[in-house]
C-alpha atoms as a PDB file:
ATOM      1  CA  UNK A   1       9.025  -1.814 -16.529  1.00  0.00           C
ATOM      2  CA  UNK A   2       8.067  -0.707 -12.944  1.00  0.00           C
ATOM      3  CA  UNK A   3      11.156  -0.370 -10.587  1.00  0.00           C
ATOM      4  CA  UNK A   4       8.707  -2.771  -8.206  1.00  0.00           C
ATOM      5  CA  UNK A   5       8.918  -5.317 -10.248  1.00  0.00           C
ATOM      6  CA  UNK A   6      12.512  -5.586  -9.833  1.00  0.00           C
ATOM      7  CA  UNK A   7      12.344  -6.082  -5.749  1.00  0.00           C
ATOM      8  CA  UNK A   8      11.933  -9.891  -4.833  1.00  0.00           C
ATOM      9  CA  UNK A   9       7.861 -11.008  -3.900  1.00  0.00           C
ATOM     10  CA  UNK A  10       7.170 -11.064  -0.336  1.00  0.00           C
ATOM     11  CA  UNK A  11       5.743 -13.715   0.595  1.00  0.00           C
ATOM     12  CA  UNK A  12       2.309 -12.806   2.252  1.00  0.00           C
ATOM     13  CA  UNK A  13       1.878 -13.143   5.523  1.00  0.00           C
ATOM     14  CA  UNK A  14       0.121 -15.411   7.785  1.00  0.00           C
ATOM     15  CA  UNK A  15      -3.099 -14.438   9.125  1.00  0.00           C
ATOM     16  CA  UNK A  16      -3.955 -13.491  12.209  1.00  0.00           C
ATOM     17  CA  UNK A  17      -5.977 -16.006  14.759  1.00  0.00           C
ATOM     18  CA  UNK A  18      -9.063 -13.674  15.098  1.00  0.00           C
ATOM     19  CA  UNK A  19     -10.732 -16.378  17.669  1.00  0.00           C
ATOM     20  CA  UNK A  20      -8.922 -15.123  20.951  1.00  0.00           C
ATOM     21  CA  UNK A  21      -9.712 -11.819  20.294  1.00  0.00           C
ATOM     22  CA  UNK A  22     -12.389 -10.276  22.122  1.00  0.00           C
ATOM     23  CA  UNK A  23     -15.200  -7.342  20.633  1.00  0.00           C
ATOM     24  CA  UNK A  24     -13.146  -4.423  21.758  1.00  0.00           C
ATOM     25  CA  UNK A  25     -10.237  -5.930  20.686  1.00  0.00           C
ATOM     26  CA  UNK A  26     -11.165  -6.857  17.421  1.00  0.00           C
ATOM     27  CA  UNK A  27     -12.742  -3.439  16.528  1.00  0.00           C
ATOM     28  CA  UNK A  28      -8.893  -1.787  17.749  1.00  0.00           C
ATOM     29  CA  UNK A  29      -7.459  -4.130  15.090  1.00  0.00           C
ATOM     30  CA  UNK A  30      -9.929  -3.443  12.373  1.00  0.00           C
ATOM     31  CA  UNK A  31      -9.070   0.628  13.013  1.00  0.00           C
ATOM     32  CA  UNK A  32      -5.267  -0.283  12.598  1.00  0.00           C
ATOM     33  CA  UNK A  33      -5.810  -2.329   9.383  1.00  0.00           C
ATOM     34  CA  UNK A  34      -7.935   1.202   8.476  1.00  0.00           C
ATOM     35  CA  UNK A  35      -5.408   3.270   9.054  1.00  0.00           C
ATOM     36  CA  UNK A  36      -2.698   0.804   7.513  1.00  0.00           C
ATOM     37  CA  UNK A  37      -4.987   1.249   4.483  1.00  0.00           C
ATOM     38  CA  UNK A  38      -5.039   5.024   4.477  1.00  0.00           C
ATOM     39  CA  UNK A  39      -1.507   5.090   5.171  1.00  0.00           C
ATOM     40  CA  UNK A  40      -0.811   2.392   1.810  1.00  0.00           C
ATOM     41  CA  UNK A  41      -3.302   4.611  -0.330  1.00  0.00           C
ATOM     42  CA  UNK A  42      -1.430   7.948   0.332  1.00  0.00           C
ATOM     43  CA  UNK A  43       1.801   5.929  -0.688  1.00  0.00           C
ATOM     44  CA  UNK A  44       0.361   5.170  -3.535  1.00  0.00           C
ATOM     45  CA  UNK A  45      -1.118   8.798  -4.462  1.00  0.00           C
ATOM     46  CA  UNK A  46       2.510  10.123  -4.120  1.00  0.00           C
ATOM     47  CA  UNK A  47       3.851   7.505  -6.028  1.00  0.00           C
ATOM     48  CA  UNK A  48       1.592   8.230  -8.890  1.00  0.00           C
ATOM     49  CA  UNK A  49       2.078  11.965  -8.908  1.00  0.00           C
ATOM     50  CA  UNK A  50       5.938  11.321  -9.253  1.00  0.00           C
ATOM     51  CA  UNK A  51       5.524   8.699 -12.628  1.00  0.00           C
ATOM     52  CA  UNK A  52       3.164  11.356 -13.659  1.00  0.00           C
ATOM     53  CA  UNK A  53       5.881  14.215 -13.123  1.00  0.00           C
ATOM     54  CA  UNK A  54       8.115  11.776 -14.510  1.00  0.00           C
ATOM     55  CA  UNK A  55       6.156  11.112 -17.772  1.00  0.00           C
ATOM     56  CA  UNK A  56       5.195  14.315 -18.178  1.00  0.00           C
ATOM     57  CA  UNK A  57       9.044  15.678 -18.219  1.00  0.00           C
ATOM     58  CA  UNK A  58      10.170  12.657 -20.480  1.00  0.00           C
ATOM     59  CA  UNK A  59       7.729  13.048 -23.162  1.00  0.00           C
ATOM     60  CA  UNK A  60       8.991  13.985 -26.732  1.00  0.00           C
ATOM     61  CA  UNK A  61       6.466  16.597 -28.194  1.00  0.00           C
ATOM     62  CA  UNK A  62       4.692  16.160 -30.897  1.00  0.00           C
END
């Protein structure tokens, strides 16, 4: 079992009204989202490496 799936499910949230938003402005929230992203995948990377560290220590030999 993965400890996340312990933690209650947030509930996703609304999305953002894209029409008032203007070129310039819409290409500044596309780089956030793009840097949210990086930001989420480097979270997970770490997260990985530390189950794998994890696993790795845990594991009966053969």
């Amino acid at each position: 079992m993965d400890i996340d799936d312990l933690e209650p499910r947030k509930a996703k949230p609304a999305l953002k009204d894209l029409t008032a938003l203007g070129v310039a402005e819409l290409k500044d929230y596309i780089a956030g989202l793009e840097a949210e992203i990086v930001r989420a995948r480097a979270a997970i990377a770490a997260k990985e490496v530390q189950k794998n560290a994890a696993e790795a220590f845990f594991k009966k030999p053969s």
